[in-house]
Protein backbone atom coordinates (compact mmCIF):
# COMPACT_ATOMS: atom_id res chain seq x y z
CA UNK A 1 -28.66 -12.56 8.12
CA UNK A 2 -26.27 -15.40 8.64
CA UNK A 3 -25.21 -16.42 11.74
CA UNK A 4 -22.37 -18.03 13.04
CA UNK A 5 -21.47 -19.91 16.24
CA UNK A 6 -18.27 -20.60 17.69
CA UNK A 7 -16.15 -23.57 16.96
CA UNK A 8 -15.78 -23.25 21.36
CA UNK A 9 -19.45 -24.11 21.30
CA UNK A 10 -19.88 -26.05 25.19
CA UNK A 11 -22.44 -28.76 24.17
CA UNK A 12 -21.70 -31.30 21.51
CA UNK A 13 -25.11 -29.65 19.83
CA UNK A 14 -23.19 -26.66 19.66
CA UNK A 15 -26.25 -25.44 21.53
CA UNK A 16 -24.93 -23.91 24.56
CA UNK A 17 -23.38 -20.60 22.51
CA UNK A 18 -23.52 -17.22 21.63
CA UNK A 19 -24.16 -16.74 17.78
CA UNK A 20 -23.02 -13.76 15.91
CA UNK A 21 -23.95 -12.39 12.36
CA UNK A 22 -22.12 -9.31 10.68
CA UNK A 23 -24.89 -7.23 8.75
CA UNK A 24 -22.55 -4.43 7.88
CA UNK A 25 -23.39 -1.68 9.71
CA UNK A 26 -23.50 -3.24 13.28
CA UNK A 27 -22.42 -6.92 14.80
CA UNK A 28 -25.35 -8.84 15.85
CA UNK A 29 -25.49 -11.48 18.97
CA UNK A 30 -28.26 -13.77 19.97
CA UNK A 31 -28.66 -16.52 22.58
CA UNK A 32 -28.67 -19.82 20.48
CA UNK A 33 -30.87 -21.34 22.44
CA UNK A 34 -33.44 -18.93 21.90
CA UNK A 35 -32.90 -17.52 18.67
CA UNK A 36 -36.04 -15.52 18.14
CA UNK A 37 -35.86 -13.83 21.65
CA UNK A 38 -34.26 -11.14 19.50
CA UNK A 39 -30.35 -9.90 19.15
CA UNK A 40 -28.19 -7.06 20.16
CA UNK A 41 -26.70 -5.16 17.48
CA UNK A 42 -23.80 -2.90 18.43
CA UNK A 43 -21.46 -0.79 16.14
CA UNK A 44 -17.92 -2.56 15.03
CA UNK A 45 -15.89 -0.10 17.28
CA UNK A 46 -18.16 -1.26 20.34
CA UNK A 47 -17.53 -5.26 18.78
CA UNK A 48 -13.88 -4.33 18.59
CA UNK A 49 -13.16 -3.18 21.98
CA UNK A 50 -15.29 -6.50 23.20
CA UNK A 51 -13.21 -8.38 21.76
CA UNK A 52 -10.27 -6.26 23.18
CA UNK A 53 -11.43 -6.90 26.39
CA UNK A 54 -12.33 -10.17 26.33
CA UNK A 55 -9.60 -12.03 24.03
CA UNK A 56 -6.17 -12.25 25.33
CA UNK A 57 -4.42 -11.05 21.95
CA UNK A 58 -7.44 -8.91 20.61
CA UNK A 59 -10.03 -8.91 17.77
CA UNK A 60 -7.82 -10.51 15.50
CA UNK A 61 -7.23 -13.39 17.40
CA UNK A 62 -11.03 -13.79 17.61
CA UNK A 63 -11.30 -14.07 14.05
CA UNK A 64 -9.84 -16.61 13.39
């Protein structure tokens, strides 16, 4: 799985962030700081409507 961290990352380690990996079937999140405490997966319509709720001009302002 490859996982990504934001590019808002709060620490200049980029330590301090949420990491997320796309593994097809569901969107993956882990605590970077504690990256073998395990991950949430949820399905991309759940992801979608996150991002939705959470990102002023949606999902596909998130992506980029």
């Amino acid at each position: 799985m490859h996982w990504r961290k934001s590019s808002y990352s709060g620490s200049s380690s980029g330590e301090d962030c949420v990491e997320v990996a796309f593994t097809g079937a569901t969107i993956a999140t882990r605590d970077s700081k504690a990256p073998t405490a395990g991950a949430l997966e949820v399905p991309p319509a759940a992801w979608s409507a996150f991002l939705a709720a959470v990102t002023p001009a949606g999902p596909a302002a998130a992506a980029r």
